[in-house]
Protein backbone atom coordinates (compact mmCIF):
# COMPACT_ATOMS: atom_id res chain seq x y z
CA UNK A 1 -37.94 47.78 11.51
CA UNK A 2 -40.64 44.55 12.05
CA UNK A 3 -37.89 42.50 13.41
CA UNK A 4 -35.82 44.88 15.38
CA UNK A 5 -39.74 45.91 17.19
CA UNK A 6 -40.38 42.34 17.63
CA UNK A 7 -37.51 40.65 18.77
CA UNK A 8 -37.80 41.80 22.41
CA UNK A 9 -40.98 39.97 23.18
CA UNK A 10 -40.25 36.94 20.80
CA UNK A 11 -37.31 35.65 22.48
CA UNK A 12 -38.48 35.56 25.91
CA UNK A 13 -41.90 33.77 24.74
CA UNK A 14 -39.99 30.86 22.77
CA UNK A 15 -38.06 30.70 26.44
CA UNK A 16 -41.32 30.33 28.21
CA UNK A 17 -42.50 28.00 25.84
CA UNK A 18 -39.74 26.00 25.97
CA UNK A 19 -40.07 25.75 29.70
CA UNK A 20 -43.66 24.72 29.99
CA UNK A 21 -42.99 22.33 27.27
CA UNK A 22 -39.88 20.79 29.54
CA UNK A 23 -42.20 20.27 32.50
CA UNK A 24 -43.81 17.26 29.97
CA UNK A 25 -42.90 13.88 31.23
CA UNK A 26 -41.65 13.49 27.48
CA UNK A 27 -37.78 13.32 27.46
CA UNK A 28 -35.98 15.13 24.90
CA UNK A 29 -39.07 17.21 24.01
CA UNK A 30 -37.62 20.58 25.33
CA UNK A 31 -34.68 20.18 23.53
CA UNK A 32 -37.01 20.01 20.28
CA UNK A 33 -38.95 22.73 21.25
CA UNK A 34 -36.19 24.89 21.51
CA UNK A 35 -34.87 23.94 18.08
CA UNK A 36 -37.84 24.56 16.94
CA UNK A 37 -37.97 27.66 18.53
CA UNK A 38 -34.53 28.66 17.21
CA UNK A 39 -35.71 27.73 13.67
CA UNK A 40 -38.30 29.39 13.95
CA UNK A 41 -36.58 32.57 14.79
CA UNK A 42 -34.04 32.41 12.49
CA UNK A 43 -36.90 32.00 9.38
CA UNK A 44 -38.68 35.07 11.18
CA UNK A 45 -35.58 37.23 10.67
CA UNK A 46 -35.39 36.33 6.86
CA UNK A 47 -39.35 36.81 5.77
CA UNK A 48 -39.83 39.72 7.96
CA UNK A 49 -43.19 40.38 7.51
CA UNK A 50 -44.06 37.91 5.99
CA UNK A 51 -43.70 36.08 8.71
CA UNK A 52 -45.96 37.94 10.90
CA UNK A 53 -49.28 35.42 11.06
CA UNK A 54 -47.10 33.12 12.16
CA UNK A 55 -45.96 35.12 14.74
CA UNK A 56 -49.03 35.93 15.80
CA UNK A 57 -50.53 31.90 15.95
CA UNK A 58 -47.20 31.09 18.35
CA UNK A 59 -48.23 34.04 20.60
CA UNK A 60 -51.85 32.91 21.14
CA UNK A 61 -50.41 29.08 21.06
CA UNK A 62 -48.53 30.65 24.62
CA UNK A 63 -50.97 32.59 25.50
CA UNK A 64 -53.73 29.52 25.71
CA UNK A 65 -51.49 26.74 27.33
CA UNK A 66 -52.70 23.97 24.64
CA UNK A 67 -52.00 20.52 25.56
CA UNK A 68 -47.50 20.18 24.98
CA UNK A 69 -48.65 17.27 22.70
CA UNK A 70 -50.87 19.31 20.43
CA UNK A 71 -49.07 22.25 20.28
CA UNK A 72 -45.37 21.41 19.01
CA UNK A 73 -46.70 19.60 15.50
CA UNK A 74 -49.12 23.04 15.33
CA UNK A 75 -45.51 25.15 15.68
CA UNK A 76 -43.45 22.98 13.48
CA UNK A 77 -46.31 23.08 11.11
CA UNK A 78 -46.13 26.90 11.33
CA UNK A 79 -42.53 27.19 11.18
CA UNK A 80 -42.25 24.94 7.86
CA UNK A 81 -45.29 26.90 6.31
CA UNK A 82 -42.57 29.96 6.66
CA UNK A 83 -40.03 28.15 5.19
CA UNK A 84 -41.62 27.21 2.14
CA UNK A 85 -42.91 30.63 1.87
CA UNK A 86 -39.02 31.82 2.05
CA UNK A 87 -38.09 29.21 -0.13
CA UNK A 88 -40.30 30.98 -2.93
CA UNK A 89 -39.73 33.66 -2.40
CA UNK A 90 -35.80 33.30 -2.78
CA UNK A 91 -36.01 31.21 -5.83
CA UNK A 92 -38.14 34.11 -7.57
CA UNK A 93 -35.39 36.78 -6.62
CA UNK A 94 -32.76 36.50 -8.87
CA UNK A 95 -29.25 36.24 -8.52
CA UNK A 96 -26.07 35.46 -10.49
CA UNK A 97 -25.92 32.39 -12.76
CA UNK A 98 -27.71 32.26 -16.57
CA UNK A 99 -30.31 35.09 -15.20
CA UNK A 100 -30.07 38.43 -16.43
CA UNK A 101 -28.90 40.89 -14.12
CA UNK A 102 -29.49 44.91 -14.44
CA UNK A 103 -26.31 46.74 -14.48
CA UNK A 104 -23.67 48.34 -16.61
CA UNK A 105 -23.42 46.24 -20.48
CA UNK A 106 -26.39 44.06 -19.22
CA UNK A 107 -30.14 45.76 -19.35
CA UNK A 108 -32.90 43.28 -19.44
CA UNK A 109 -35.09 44.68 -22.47
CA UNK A 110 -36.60 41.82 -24.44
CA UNK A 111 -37.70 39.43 -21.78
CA UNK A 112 -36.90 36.58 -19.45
CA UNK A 113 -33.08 35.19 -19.83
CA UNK A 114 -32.08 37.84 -22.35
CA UNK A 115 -30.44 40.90 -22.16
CA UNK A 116 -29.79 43.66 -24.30
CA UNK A 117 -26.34 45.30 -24.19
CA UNK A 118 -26.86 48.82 -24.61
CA UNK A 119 -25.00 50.40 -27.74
CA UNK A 120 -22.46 53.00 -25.97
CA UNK A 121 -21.45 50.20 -23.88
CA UNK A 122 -20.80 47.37 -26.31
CA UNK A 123 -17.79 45.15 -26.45
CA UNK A 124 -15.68 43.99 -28.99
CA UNK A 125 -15.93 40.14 -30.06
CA UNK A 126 -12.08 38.28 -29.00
CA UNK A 127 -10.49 37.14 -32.19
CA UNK A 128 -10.64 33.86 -32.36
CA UNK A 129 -9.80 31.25 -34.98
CA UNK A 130 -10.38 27.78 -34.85
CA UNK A 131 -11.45 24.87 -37.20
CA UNK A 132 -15.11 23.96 -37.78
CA UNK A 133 -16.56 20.54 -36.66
CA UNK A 134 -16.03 19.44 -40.28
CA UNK A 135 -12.56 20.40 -40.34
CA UNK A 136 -12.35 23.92 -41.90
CA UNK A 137 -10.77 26.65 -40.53
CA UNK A 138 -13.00 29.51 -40.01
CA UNK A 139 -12.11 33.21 -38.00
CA UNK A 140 -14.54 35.15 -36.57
CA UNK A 141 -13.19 38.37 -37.87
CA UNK A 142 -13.72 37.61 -41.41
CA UNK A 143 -17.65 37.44 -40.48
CA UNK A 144 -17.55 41.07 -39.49
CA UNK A 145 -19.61 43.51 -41.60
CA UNK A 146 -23.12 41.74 -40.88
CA UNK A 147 -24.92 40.84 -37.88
CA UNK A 148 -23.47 37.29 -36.47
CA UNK A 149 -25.27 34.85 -34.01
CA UNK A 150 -23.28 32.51 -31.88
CA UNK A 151 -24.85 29.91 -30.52
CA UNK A 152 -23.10 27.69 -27.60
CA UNK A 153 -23.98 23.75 -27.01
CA UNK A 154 -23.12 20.50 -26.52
CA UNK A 155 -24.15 17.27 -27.24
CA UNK A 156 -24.73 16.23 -24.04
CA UNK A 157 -26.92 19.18 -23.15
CA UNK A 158 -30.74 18.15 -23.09
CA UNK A 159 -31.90 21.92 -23.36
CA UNK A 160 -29.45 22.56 -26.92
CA UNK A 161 -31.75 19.58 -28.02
CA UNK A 162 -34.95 21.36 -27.03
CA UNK A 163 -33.89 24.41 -29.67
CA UNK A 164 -32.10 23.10 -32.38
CA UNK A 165 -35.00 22.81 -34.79
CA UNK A 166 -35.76 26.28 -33.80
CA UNK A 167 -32.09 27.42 -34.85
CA UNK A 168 -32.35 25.19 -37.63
CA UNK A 169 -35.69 27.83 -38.81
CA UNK A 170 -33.71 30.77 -37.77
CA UNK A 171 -30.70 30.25 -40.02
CA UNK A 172 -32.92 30.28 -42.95
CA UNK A 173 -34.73 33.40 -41.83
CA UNK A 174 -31.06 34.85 -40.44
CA UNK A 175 -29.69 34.07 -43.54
CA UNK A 176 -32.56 35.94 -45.92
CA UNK A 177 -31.66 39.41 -43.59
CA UNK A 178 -27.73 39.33 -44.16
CA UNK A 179 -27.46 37.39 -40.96
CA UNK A 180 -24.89 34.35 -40.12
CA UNK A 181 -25.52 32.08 -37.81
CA UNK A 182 -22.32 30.16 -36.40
CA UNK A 183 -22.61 27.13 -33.41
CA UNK A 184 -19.99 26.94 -31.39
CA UNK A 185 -19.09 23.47 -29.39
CA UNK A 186 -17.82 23.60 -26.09
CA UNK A 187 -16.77 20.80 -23.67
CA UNK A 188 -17.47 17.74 -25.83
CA UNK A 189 -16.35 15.26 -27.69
CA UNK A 190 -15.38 16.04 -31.12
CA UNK A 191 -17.48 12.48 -32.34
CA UNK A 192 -20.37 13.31 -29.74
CA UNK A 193 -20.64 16.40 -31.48
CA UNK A 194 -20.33 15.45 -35.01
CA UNK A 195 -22.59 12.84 -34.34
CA UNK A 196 -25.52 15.71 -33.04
CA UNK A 197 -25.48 17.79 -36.20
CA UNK A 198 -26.00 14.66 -38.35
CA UNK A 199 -29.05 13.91 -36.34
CA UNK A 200 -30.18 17.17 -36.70
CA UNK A 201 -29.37 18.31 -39.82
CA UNK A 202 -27.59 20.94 -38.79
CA UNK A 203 -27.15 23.18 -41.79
CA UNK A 204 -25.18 25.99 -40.46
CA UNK A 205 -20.94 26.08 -39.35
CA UNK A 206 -20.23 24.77 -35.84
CA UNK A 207 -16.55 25.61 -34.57
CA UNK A 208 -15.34 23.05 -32.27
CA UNK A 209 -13.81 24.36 -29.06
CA UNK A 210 -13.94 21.52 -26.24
CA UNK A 211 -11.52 23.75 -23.40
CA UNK A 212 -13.79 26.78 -24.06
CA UNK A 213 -11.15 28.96 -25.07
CA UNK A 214 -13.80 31.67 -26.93
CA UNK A 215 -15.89 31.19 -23.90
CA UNK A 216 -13.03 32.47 -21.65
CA UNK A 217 -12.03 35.37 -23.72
CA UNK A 218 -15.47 36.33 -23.83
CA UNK A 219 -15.13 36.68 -19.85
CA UNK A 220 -18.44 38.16 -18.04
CA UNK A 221 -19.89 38.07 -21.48
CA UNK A 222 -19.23 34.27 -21.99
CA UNK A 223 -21.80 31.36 -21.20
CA UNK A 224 -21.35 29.80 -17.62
CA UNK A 225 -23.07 26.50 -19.55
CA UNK A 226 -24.91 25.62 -22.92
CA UNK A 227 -27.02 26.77 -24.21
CA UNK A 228 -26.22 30.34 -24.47
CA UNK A 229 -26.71 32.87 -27.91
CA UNK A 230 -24.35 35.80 -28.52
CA UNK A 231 -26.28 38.62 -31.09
CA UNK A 232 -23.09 40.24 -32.05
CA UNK A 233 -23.97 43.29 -34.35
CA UNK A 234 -22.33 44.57 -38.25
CA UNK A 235 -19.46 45.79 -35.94
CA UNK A 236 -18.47 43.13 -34.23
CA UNK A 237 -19.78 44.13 -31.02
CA UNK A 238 -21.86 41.92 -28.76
CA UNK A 239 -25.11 43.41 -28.63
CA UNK A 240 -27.45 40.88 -26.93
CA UNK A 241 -27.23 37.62 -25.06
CA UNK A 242 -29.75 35.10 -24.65
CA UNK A 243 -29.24 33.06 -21.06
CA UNK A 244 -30.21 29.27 -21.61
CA UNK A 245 -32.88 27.44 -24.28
CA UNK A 246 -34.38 30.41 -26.78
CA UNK A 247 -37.99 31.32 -25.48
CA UNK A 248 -41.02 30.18 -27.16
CA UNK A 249 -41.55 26.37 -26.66
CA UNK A 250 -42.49 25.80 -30.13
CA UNK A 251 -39.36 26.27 -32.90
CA UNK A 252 -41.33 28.39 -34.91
CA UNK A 253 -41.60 30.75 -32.13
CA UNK A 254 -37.95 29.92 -31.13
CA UNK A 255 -36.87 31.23 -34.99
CA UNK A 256 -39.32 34.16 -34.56
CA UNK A 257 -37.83 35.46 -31.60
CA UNK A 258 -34.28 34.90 -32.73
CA UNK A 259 -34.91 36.71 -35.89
CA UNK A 260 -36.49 39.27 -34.27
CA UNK A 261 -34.07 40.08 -31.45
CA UNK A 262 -31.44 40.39 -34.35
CA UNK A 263 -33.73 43.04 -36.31
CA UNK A 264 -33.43 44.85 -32.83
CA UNK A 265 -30.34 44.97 -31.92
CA UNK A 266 -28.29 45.16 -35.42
């Protein structure tokens, strides 16, 4: 309603501007203005109100006939004061990706990146079968009965580094509660990988899967890149996902959370 109400007297000052700017003995500074100008109205139209005080410092800009020379770094100042203001703005909003998003199988309940599946609307796990990154075979279906964790990384992925010790705590705690925790290693190189859970220590089964066939069976429940955390509950059902490095900083916060998000959910 801002815009639609504004837009009548906005376009014909930027002309006006424009014109008393091309009377300059500058060349080429009308054409700028009127980029400027057309910049500046196209920002206006996104922020909306917010981008009322700027409005409001072109008009009296106009309205005082500053010196040309003055007056166009004052309105490109302006117009990239909106822009970063957009800019945040945008970035804060959401959107599709690793973020949560409300909606049917996917409630935000725990906090930032995770997201709590409710129970009437949980999914099945995908079979899936495959061999371990030390070589034994290992099917998800014959972990069904108590809560399972699946954890998604890569060796190449500098946040799966930033959590491992924290998995590394969880297992232990996981483990005490009934709990399995199982890695699973997508888009890597079987060495790479092997290579990882040495350094680490890893103490817990990794299945190797380098075309991300679980991953794509998984479909909108699947991780669009390490690192990514499956909850799946005593019936096999995915209960809760956590979207990129577990929350906390610290691993014994990591473990904490993890531990508790399974008492939740399972």
């Amino acid at each position: 309603m801002m815009v639609a109400m504004m837009m009548p007297s906005l376009v014909p000052m930027l002309w006006r501007y424009q014109e008393a700017v091309g009377k300059t003995s500058e060349p080429g500074l009308g054409r700028l203005t009127a980029l400027v100008g057309m910049g500046y109205f196209f920002v206006w139209t996104l922020c909306g109100i917010a981008a009322f005080p700027a409005g409001v410092a072109l008009t009296t800009i106009e309205m005082q006939r500053p010196d040309v020379s003055r007056a166009v770094p004052i309105v490109v100042g302006v117009v990239v004061a909106v822009a970063v203001a957009a800019a945040v703005a945008l970035a804060g909003a959401g959107g599709t990706g690793l973020a949560p998003e409300a909606g049917t199988g996917q409630v935000p309940a725990v906090g930032p990146g995770v997201a709590v599946v409710p129970e009437a609307e949980r999914r099945p796990l995908p079979a899936f079968t495959g061999q371990t990154l030390e070589g034994e075979p290992l099917a998800l279906a014959s972990l069904r009965g108590r809560p399972l964790v699946l954890n998604f990384w890569a060796s190449w992925c500098g946040p799966c580094r930033a959590e491992q010790e924290g998995l590394e705590l969880a297992n232990d705690r996981l483990a005490g509660a009934g709990a399995r925790l199982v890695g699973v290693n997508i888009r890597d190189d079987r060495g790479a990988a092997a290579a990882y859970l040495e350094e680490f220590g890893v103490g817990y089964p990794s299945l190797f899967d380098r075309p991300g066939v679980l991953a794509a069976r998984l479909g909108a429940l699947g991780p669009q890149a390490p690192p990514y955390t499956l909850v799946v509950d005593d019936q096999g059902r995915v209960a809760a996902r956590v979207f990129g490095v577990l929350p906390g900083g610290r691993p014994e916060t990591q473990a904490a959370f993890l531990a508790d998000l399974v008492g939740q959910v399972t």
